[in-house]
C-alpha atoms as a PDB file:
ATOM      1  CA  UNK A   1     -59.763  27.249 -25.375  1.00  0.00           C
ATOM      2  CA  UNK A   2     -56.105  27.178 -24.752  1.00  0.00           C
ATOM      3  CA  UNK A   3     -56.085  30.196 -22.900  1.00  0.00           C
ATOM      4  CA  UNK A   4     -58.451  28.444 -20.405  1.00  0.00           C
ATOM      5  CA  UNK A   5     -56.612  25.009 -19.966  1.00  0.00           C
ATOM      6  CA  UNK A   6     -53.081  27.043 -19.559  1.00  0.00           C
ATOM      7  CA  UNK A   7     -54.926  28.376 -16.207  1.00  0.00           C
ATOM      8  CA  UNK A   8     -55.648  25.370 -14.854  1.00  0.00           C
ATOM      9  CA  UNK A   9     -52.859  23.783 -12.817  1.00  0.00           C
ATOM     10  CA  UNK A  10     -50.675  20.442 -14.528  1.00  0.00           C
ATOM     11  CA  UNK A  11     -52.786  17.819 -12.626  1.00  0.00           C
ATOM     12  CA  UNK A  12     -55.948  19.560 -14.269  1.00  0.00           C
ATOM     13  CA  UNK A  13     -54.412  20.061 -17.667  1.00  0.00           C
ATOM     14  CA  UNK A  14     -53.525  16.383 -17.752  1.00  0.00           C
ATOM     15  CA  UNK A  15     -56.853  15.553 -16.903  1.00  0.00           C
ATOM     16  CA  UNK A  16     -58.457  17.591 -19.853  1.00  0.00           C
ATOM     17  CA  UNK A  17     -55.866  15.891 -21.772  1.00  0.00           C
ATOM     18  CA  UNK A  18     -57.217  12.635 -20.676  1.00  0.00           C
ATOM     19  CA  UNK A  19     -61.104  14.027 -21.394  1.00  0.00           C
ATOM     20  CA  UNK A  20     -59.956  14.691 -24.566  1.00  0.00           C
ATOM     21  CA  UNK A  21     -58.891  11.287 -25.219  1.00  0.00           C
ATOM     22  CA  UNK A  22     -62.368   9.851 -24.459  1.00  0.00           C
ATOM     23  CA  UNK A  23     -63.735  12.183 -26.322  1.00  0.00           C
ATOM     24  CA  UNK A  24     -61.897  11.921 -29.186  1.00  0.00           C
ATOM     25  CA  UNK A  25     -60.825   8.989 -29.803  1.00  0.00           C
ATOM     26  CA  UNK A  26     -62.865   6.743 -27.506  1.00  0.00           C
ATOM     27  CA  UNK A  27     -59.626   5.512 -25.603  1.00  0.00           C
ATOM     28  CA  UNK A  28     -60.494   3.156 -22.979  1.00  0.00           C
ATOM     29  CA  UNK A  29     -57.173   3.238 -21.180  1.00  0.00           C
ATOM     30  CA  UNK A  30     -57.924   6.828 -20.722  1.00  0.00           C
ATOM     31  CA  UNK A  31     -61.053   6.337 -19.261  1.00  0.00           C
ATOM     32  CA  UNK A  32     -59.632   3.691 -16.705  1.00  0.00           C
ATOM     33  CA  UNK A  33     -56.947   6.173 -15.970  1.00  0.00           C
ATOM     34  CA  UNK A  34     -59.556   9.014 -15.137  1.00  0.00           C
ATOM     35  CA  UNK A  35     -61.381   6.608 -12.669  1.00  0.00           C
ATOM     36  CA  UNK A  36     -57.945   5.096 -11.217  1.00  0.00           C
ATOM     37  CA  UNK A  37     -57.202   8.581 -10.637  1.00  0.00           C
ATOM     38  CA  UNK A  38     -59.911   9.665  -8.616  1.00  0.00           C
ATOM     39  CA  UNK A  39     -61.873   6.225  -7.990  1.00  0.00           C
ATOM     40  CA  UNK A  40     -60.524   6.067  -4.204  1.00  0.00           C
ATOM     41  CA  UNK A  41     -61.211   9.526  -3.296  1.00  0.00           C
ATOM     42  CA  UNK A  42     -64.938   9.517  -4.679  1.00  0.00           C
ATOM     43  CA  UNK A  43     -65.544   6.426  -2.942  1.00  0.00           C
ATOM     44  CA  UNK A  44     -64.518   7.749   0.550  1.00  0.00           C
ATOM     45  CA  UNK A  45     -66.075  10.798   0.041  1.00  0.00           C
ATOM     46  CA  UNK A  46     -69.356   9.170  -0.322  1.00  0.00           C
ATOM     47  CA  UNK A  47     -68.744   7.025   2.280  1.00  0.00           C
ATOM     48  CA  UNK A  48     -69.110   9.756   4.798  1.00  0.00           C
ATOM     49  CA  UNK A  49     -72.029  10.993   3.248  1.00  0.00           C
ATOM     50  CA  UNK A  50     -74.385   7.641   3.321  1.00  0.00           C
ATOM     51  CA  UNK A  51     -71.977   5.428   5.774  1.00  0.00           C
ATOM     52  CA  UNK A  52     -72.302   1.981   3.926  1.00  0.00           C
ATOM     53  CA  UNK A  53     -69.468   1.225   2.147  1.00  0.00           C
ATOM     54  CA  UNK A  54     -71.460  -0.851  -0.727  1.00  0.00           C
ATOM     55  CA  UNK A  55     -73.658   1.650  -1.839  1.00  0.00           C
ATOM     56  CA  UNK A  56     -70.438   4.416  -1.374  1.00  0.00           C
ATOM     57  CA  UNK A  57     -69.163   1.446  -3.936  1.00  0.00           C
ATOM     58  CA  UNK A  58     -72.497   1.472  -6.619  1.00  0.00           C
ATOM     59  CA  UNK A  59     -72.441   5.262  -5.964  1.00  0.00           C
ATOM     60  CA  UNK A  60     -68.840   5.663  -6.917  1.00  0.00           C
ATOM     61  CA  UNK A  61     -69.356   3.486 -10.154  1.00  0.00           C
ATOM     62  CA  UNK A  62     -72.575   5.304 -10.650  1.00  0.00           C
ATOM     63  CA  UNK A  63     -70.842   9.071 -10.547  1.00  0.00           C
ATOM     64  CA  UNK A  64     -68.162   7.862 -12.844  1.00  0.00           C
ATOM     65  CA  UNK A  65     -71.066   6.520 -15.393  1.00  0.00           C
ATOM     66  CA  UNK A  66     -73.384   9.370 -15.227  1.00  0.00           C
ATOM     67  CA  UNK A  67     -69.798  11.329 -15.760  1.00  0.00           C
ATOM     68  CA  UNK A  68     -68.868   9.546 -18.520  1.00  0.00           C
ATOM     69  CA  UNK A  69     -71.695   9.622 -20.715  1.00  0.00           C
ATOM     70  CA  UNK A  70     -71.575  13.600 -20.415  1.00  0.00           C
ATOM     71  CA  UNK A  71     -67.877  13.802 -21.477  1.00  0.00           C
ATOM     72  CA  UNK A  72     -68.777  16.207 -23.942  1.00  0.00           C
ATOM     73  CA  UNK A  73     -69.918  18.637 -21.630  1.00  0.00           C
ATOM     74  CA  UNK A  74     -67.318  18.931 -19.779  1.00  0.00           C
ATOM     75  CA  UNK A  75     -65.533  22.231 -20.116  1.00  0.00           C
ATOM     76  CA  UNK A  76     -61.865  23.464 -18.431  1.00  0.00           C
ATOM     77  CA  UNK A  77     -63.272  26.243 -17.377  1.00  0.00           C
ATOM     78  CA  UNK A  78     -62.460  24.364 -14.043  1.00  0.00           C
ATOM     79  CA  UNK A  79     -60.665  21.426 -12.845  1.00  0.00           C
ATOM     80  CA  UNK A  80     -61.963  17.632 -13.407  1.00  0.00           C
ATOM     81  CA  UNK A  81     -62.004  16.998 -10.506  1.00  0.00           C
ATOM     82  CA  UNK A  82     -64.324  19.358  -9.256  1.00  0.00           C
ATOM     83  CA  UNK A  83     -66.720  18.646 -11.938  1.00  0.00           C
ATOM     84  CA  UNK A  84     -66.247  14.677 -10.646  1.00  0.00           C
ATOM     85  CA  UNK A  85     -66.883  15.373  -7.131  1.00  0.00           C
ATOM     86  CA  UNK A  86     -69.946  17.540  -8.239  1.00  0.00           C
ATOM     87  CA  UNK A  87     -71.472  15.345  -9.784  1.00  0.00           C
ATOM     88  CA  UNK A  88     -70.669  12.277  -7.668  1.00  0.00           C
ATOM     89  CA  UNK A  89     -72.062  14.160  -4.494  1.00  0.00           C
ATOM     90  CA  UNK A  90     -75.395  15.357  -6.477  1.00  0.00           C
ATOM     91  CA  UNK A  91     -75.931  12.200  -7.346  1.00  0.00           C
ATOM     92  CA  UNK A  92     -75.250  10.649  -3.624  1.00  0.00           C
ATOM     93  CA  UNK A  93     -77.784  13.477  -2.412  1.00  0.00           C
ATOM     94  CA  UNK A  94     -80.654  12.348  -4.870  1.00  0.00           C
ATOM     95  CA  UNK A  95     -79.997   8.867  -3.544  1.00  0.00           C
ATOM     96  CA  UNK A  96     -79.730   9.876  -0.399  1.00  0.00           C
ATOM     97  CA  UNK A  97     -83.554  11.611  -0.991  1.00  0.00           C
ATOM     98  CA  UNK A  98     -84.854   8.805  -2.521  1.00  0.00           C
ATOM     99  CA  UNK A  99     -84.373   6.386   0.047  1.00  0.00           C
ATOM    100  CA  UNK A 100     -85.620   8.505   2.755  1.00  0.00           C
ATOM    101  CA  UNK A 101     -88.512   8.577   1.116  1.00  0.00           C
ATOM    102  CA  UNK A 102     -89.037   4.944   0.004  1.00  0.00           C
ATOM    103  CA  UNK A 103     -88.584   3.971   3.597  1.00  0.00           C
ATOM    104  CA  UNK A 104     -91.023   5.949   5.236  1.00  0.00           C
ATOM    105  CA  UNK A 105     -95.064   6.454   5.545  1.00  0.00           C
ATOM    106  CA  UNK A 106     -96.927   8.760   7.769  1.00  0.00           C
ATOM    107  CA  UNK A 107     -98.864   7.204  10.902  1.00  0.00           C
ATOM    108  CA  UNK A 108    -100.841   8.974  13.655  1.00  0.00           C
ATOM    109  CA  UNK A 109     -98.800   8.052  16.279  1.00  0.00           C
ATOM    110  CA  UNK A 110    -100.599   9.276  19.400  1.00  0.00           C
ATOM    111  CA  UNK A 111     -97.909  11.591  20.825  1.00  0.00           C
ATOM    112  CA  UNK A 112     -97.509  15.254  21.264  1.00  0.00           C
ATOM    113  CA  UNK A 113     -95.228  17.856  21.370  1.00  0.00           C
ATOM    114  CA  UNK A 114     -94.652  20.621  23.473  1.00  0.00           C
ATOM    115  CA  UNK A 115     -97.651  22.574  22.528  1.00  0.00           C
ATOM    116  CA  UNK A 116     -99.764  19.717  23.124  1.00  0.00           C
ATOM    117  CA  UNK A 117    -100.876  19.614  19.323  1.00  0.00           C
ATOM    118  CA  UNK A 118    -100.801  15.792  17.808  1.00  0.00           C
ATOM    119  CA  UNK A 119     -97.438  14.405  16.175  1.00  0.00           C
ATOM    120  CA  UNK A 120     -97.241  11.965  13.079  1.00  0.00           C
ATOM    121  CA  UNK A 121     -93.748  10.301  12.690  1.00  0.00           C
ATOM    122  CA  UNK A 122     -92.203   8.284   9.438  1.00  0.00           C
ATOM    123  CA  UNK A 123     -91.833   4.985  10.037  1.00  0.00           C
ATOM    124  CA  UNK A 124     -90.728   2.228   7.482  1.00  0.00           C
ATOM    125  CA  UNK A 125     -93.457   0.245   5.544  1.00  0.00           C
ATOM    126  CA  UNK A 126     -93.717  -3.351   6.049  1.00  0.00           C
ATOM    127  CA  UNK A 127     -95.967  -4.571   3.253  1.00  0.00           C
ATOM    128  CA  UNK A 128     -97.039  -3.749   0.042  1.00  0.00           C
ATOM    129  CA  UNK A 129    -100.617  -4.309  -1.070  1.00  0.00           C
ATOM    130  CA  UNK A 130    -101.790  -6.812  -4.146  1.00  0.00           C
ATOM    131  CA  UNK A 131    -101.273  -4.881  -6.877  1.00  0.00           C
ATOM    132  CA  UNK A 132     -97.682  -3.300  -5.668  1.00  0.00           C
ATOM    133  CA  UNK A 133     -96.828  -6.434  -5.547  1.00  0.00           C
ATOM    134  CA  UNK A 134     -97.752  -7.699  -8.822  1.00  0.00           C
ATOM    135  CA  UNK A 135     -96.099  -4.734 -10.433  1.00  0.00           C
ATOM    136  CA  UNK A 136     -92.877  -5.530  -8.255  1.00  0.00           C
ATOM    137  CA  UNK A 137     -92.514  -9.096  -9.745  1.00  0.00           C
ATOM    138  CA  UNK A 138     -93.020  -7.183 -13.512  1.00  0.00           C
ATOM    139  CA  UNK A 139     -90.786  -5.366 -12.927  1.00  0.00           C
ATOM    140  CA  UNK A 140     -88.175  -7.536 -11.521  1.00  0.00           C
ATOM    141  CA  UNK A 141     -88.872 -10.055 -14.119  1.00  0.00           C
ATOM    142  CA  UNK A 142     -88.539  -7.376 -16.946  1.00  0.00           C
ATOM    143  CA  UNK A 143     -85.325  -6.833 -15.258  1.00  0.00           C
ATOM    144  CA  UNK A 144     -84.213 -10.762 -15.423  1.00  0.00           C
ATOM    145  CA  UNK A 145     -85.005 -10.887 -18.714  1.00  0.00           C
ATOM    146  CA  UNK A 146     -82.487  -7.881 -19.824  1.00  0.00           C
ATOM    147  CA  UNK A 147     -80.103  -9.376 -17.654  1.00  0.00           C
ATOM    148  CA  UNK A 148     -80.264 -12.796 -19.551  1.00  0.00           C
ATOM    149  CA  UNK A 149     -79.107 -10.929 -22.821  1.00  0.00           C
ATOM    150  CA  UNK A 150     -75.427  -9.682 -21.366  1.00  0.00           C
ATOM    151  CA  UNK A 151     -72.314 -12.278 -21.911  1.00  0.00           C
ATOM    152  CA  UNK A 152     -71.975 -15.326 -19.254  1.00  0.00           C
ATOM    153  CA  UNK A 153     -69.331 -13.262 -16.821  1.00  0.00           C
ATOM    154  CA  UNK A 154     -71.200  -9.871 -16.582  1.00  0.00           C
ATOM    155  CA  UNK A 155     -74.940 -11.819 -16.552  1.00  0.00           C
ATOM    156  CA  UNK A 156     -72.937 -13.549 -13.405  1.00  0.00           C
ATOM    157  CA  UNK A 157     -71.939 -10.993 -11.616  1.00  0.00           C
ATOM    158  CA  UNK A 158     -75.452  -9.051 -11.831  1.00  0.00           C
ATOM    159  CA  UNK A 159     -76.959 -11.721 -10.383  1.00  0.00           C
ATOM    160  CA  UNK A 160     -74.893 -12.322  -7.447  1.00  0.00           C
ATOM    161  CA  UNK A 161     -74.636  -8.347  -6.823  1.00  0.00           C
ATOM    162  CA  UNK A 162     -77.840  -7.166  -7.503  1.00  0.00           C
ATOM    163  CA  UNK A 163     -80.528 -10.501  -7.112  1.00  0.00           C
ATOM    164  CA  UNK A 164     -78.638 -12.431  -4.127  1.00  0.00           C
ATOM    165  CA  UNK A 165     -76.902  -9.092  -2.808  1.00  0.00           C
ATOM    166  CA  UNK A 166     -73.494 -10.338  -2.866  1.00  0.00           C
ATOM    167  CA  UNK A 167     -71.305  -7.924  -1.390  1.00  0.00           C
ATOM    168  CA  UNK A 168     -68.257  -7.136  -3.405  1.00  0.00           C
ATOM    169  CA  UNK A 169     -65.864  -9.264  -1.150  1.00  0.00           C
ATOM    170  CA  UNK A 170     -68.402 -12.002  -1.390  1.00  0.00           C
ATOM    171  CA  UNK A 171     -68.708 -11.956  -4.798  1.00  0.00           C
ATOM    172  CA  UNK A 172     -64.324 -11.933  -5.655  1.00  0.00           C
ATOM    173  CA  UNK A 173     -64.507 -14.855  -3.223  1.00  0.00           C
ATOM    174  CA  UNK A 174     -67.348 -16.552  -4.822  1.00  0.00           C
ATOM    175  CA  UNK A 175     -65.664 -16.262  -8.134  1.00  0.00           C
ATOM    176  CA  UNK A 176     -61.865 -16.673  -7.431  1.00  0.00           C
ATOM    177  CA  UNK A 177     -60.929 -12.822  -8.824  1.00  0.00           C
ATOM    178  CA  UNK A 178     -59.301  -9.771  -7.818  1.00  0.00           C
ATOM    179  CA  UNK A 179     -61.824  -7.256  -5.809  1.00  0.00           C
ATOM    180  CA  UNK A 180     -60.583  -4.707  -7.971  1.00  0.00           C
ATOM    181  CA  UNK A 181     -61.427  -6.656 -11.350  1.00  0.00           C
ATOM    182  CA  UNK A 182     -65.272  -7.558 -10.024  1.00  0.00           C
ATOM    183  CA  UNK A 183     -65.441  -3.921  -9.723  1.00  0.00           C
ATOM    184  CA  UNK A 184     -64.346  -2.952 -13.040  1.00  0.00           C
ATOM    185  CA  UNK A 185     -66.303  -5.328 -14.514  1.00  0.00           C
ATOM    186  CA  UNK A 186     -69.349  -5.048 -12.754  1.00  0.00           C
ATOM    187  CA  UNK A 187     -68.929  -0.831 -13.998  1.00  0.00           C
ATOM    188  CA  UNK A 188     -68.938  -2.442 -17.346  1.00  0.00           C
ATOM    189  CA  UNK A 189     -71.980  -4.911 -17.179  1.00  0.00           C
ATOM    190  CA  UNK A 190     -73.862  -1.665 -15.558  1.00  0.00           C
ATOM    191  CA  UNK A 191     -73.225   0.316 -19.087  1.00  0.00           C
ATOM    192  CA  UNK A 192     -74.272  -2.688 -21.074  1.00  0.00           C
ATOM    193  CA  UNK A 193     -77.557  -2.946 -19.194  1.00  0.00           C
ATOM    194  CA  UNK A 194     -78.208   0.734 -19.275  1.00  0.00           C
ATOM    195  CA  UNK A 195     -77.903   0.261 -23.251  1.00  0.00           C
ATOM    196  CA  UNK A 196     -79.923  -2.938 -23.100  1.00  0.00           C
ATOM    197  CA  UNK A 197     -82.680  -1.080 -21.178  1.00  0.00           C
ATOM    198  CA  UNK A 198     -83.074   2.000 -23.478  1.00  0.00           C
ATOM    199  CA  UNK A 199     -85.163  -0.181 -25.600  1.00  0.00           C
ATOM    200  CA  UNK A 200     -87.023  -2.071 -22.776  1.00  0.00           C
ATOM    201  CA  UNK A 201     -87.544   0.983 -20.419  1.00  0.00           C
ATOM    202  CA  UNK A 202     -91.580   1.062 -20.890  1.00  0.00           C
ATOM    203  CA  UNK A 203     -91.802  -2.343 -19.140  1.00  0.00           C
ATOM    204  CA  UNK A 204     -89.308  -1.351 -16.641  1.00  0.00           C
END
């Protein structure tokens, strides 16, 4: 193994020192220093991929999670950071998938194309019918209910991000604190509810 991280250049080798860390001893100021270290340029290069800079935010805080929890994985067989971007730009590209197809359904639109055969084209759904609507309100009280179980600060800031869709700005202005602190803590209230939700995720 020490053959492999003496390849990699100093940056990298400080960032498997920093892996380590996490790994080993559960250091938190290491993992703050991984995402300080490559927070900004995740961000911006999901930004260019889905051109909305709050879900380039979520997306950043979700590639750092979803990199996080797989720590262990990681090997030096190649630099963090490419592992980081990897997995922050799979994960942008499954979004990315998944809301193309939650906004569309096929209709018979009349036209044609050059060939004169009939075209359908996607266009967005307006309404969902009784019982999508019912399961909706489960789900989103399911949801509220998990929510009510985190500590006063993080239950706030879940509720003004994700139930009144604050944006980020809104919400450090809302609550008199630093942009960069409603981020970091609104990474941590995500981790508590993922934990909350592995025992509630059948009603979810």
């Amino acid at each position: 193994m020490e053959d492999v991280v003496s390849k990699l250049s100093p940056k990298a080798q400080y960032d498997y020192q920093l892996v380590r860390r996490c790994v080993d001893q559960k250091d938190q100021a290491a993992y703050a220093e991984l995402m300080e270290r490559y927070r900004e340029s995740i961000y911006y290069m999901l930004l260019k991929m889905v051109n909305n800079s709050d879900d380039a935010e979520d997306l950043t805080i979700e590639a750092f999670g979803k990199a996080f929890n797989r720590l262990k994985q990681y090997q030096p067989n190649y630099a963090f950071s490419t592992w980081m971007f990897k997995i922050a730009s799979n994960n942008c590209i499954d979004f990315i998938r998944k809301q193309r197809k939650k906004k569309t359904t096929s209709i018979d639109t009349g036209m044609t194309n050059e060939d004169g055969e009939s075209m359908t084209f996607d266009i967005e759904s307006d309404g969902r019918d009784p019982e999508e609507e019912v399961i909706r309100n489960q789900k989103i009280q399911a949801m509220r209910e998990v929510v009510e179980k985190l500590k006063p600060r993080y239950k706030q800031l879940v509720i003004l991000r994700y139930f009144q869709e604050y944006s980020y700005e809104e919400i450090a202005k809302e609550l008199d604190l630093p942009l960069g602190t409603v981020k970091a803590q609104l990474f941590r209230a995500r981790e508590f509810l993922a934990n909350l939700m592995k025992n509630t995720r059948e009603s979810i």
